[in-house]
PDB file of N, CA and C in Angstrom:
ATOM      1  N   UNK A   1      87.661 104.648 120.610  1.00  0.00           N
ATOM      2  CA  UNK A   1      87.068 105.964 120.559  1.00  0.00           C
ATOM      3  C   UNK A   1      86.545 106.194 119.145  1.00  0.00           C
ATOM      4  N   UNK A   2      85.544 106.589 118.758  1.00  0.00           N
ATOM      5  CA  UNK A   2      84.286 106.743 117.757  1.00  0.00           C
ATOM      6  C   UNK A   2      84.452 108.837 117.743  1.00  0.00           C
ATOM      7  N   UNK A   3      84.679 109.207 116.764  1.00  0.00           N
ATOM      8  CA  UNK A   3      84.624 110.646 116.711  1.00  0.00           C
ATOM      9  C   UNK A   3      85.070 111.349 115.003  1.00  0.00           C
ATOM     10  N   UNK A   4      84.364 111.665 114.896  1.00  0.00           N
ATOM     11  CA  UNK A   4      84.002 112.218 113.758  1.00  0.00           C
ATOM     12  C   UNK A   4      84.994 113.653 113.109  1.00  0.00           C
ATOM     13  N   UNK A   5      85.651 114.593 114.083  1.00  0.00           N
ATOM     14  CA  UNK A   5      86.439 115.406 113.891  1.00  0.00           C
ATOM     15  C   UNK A   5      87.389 115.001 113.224  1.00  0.00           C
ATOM     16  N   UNK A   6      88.009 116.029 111.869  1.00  0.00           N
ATOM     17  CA  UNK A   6      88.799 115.321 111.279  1.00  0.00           C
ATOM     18  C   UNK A   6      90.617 115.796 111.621  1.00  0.00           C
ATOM     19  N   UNK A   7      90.483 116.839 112.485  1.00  0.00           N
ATOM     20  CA  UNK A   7      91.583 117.596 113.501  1.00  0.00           C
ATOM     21  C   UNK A   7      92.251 116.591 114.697  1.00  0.00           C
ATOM     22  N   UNK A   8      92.365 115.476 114.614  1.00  0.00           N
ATOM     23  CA  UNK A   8      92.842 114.691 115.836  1.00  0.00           C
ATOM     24  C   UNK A   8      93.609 114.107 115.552  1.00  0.00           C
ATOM     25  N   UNK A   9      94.482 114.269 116.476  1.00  0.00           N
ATOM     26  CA  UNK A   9      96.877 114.437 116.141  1.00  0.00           C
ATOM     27  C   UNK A   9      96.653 113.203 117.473  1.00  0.00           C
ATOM     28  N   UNK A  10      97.106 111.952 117.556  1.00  0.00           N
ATOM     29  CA  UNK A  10      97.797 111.274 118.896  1.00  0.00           C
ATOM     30  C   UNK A  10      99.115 111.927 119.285  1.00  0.00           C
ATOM     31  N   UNK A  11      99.042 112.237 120.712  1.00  0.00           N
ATOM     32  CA  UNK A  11     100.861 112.322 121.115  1.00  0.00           C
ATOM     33  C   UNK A  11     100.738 112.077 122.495  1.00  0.00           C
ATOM     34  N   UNK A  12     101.411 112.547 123.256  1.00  0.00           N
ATOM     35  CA  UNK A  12     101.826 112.339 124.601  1.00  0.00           C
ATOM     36  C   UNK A  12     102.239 113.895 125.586  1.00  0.00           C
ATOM     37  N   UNK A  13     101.426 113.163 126.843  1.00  0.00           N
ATOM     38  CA  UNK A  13     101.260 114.474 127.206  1.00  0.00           C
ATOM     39  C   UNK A  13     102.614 114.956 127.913  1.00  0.00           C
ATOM     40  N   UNK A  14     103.373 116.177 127.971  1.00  0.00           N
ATOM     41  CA  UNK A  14     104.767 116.428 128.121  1.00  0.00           C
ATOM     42  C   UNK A  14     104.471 117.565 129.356  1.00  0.00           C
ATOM     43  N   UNK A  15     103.319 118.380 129.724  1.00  0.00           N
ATOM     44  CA  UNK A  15     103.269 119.280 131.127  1.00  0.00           C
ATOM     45  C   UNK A  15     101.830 118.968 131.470  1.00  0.00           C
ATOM     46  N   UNK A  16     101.358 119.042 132.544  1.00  0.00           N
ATOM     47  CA  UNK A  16      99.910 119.264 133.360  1.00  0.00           C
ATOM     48  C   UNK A  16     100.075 119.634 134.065  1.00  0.00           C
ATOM     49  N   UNK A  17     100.121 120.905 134.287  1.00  0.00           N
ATOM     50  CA  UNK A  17      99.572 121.983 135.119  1.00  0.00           C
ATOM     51  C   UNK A  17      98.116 122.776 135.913  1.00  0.00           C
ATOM     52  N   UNK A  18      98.088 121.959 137.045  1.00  0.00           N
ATOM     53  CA  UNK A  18      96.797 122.492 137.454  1.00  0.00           C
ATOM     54  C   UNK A  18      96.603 123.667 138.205  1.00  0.00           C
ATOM     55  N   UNK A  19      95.589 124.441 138.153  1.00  0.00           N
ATOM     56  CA  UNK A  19      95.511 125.881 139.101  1.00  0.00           C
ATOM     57  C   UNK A  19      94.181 125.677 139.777  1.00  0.00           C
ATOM     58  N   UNK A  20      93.581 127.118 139.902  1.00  0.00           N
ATOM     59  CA  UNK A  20      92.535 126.210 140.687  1.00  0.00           C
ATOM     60  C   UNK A  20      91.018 125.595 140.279  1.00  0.00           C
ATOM     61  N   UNK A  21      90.321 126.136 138.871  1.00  0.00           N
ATOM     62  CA  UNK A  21      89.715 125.728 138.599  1.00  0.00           C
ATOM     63  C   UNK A  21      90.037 124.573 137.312  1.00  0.00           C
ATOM     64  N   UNK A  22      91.045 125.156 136.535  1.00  0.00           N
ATOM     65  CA  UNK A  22      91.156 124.703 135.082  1.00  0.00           C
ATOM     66  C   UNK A  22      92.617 123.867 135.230  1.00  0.00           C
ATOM     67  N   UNK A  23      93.020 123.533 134.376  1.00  0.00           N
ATOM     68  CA  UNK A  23      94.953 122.960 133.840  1.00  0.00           C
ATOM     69  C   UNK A  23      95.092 123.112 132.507  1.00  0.00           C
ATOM     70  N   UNK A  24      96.528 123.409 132.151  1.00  0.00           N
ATOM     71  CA  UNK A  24      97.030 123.310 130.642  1.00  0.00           C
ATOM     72  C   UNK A  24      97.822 121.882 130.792  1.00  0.00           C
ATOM     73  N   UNK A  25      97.401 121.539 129.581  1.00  0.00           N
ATOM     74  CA  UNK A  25      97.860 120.445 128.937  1.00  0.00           C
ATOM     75  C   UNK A  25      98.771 120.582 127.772  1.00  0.00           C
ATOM     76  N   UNK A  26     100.304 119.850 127.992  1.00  0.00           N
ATOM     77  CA  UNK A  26     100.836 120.471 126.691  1.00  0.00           C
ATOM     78  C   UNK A  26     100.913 118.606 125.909  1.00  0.00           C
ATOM     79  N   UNK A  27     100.394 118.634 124.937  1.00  0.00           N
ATOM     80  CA  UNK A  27     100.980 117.579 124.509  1.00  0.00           C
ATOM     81  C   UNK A  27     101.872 117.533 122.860  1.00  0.00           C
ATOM     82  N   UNK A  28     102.603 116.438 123.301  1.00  0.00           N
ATOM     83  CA  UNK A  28     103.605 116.590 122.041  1.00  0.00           C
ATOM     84  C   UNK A  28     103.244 115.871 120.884  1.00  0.00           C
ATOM     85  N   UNK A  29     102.924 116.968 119.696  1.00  0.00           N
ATOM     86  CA  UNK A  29     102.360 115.351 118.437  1.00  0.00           C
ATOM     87  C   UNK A  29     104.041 115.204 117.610  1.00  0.00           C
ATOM     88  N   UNK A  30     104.833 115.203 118.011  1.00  0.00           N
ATOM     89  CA  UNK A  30     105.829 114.877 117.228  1.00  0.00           C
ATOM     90  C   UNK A  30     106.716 115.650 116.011  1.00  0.00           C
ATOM     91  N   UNK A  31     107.326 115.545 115.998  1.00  0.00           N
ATOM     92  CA  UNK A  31     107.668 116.618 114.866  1.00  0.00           C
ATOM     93  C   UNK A  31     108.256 118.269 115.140  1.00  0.00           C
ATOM     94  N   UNK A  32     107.921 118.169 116.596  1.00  0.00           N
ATOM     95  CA  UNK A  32     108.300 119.239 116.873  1.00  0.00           C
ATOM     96  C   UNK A  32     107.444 120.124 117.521  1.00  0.00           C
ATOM     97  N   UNK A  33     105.875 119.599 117.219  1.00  0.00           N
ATOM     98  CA  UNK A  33     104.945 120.076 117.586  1.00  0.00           C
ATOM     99  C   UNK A  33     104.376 120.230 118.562  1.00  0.00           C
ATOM    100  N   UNK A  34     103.864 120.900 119.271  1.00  0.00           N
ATOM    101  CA  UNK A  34     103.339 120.876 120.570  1.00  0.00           C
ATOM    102  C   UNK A  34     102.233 121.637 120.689  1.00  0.00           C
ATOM    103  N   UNK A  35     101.132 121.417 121.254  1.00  0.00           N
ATOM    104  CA  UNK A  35      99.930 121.869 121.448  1.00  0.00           C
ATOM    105  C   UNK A  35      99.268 122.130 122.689  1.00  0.00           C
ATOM    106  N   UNK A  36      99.084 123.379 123.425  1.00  0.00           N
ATOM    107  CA  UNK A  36      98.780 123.488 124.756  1.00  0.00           C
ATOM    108  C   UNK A  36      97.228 123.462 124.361  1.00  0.00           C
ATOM    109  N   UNK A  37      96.703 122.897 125.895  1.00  0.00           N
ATOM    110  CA  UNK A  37      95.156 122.730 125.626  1.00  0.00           C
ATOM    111  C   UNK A  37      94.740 123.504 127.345  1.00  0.00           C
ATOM    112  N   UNK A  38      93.723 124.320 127.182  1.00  0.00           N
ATOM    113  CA  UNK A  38      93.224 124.781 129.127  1.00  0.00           C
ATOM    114  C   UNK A  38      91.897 124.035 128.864  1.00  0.00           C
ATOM    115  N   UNK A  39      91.863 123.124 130.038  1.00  0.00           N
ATOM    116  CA  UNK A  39      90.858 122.132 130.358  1.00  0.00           C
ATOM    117  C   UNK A  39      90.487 121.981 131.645  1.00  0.00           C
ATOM    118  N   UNK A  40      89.096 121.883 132.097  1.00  0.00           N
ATOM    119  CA  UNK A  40      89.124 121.589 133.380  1.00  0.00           C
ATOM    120  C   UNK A  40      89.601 120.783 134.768  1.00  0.00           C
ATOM    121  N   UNK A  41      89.700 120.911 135.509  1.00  0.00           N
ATOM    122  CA  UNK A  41      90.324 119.930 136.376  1.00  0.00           C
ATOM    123  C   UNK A  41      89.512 118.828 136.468  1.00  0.00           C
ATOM    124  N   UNK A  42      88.475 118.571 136.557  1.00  0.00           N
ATOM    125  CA  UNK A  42      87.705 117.581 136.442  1.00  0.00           C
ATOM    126  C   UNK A  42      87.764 116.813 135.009  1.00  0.00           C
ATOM    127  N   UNK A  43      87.887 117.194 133.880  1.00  0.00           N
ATOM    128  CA  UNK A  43      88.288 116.631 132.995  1.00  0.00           C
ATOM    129  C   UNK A  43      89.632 115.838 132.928  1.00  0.00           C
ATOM    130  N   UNK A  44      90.631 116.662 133.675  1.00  0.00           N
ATOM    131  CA  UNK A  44      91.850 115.885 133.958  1.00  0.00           C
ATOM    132  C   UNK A  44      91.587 114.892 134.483  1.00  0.00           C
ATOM    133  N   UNK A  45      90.886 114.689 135.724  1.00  0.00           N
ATOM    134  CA  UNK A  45      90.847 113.421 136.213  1.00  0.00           C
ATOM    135  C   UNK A  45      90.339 112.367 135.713  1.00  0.00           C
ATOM    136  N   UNK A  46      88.772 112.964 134.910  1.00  0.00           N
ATOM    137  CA  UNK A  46      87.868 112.009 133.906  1.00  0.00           C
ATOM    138  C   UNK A  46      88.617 111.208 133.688  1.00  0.00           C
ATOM    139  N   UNK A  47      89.415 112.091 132.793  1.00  0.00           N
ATOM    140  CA  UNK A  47      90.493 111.505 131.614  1.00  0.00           C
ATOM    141  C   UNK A  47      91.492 110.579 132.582  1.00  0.00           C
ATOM    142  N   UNK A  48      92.435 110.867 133.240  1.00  0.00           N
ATOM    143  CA  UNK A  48      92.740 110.144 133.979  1.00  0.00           C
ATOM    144  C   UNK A  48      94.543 110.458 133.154  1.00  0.00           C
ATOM    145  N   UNK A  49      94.391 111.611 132.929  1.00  0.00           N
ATOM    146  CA  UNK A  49      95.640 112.360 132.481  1.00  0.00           C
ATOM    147  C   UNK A  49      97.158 112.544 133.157  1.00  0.00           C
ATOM    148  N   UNK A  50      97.698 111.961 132.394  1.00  0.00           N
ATOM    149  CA  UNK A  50      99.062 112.353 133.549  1.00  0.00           C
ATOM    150  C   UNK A  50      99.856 112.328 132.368  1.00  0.00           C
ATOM    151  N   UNK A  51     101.176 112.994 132.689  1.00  0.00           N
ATOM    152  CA  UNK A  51     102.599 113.362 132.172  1.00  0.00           C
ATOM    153  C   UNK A  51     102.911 112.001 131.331  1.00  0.00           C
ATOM    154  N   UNK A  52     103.377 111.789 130.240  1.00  0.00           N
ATOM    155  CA  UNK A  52     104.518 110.635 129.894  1.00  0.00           C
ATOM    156  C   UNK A  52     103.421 109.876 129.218  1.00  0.00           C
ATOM    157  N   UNK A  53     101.580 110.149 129.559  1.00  0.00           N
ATOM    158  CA  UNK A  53     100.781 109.207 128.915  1.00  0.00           C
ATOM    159  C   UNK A  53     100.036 109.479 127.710  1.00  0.00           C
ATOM    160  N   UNK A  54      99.229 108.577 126.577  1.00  0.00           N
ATOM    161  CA  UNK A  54      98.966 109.000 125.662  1.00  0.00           C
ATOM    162  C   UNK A  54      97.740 109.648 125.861  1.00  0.00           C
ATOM    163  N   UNK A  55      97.515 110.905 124.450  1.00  0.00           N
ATOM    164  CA  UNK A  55      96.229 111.784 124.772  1.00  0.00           C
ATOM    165  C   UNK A  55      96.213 111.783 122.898  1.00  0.00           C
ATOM    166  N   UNK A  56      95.038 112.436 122.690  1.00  0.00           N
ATOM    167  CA  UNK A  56      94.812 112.992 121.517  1.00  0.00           C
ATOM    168  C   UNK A  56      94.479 114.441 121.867  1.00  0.00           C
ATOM    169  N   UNK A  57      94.677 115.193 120.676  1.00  0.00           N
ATOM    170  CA  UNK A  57      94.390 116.535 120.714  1.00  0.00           C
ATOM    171  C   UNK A  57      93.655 116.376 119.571  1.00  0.00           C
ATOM    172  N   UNK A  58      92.423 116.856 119.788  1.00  0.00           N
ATOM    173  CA  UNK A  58      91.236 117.747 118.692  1.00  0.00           C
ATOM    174  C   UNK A  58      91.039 118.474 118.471  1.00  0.00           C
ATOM    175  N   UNK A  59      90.941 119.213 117.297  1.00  0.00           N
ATOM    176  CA  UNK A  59      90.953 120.865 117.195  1.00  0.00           C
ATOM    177  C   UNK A  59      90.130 120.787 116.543  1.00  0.00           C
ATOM    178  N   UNK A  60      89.321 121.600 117.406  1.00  0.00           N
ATOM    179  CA  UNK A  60      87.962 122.639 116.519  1.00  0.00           C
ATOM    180  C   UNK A  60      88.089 124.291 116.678  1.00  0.00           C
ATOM    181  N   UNK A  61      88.034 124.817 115.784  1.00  0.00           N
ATOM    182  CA  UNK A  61      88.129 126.088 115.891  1.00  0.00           C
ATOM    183  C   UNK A  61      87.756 126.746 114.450  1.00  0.00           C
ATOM    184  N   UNK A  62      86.774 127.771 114.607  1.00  0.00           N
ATOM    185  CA  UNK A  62      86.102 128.371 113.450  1.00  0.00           C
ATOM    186  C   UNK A  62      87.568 129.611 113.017  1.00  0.00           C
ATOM    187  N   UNK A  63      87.954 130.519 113.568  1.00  0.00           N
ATOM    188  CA  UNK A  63      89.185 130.790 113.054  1.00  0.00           C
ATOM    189  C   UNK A  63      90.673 130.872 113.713  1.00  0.00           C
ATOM    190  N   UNK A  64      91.529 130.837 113.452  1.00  0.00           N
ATOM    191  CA  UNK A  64      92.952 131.357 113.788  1.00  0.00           C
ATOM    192  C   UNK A  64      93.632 132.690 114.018  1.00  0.00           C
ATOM    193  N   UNK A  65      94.115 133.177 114.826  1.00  0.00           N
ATOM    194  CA  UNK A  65      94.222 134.937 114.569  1.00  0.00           C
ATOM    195  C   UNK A  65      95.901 134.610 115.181  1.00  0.00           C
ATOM    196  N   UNK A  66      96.537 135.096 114.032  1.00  0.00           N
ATOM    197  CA  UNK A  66      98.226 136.074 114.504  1.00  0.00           C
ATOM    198  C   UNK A  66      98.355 136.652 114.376  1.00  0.00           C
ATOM    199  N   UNK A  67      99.026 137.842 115.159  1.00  0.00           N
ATOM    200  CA  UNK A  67      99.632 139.069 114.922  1.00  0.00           C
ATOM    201  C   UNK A  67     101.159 139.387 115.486  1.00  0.00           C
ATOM    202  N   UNK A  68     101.328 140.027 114.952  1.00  0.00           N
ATOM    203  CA  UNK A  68     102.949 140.443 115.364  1.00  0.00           C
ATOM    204  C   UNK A  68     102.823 142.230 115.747  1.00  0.00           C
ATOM    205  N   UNK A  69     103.555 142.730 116.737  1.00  0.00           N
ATOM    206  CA  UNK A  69     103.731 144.126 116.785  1.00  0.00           C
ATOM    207  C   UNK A  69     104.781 144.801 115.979  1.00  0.00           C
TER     208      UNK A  69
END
């Protein structure tokens, strides 16, 4: 794989959950970390995604927002 993003963690995917158009993906980069991703169902399959196997997570995102009440 050829990709230029400099946001890309390897781990393994630990839930896939599909509904009816989309699925969350949780995968684990280690450390404690975990990263849910909502992706299409058709991408799941692309990918050829399942539980226990390896994935990368890429993050692009222009900002971050937390709040607390």
């Amino acid at each position: 794989m050829t990709i230029r993003a400099r946001n890309r963690f390897k781990g393994k995917v630990v839930d896939l959950v599909k509904a009816v158009t989309a699925a969350h993906v949780r995968i684990d980069l280690g450390g404690g970390a975990i990263v849910t991703a909502s992706i299409t169902n058709e991408a799941v399959d692309e990918l050829g995604l399942k539980v226990g196997g390896d994935a990368h997570a890429v993050i692009k995102a222009s900002d971050v927002m937390v709040a607390i009440d």
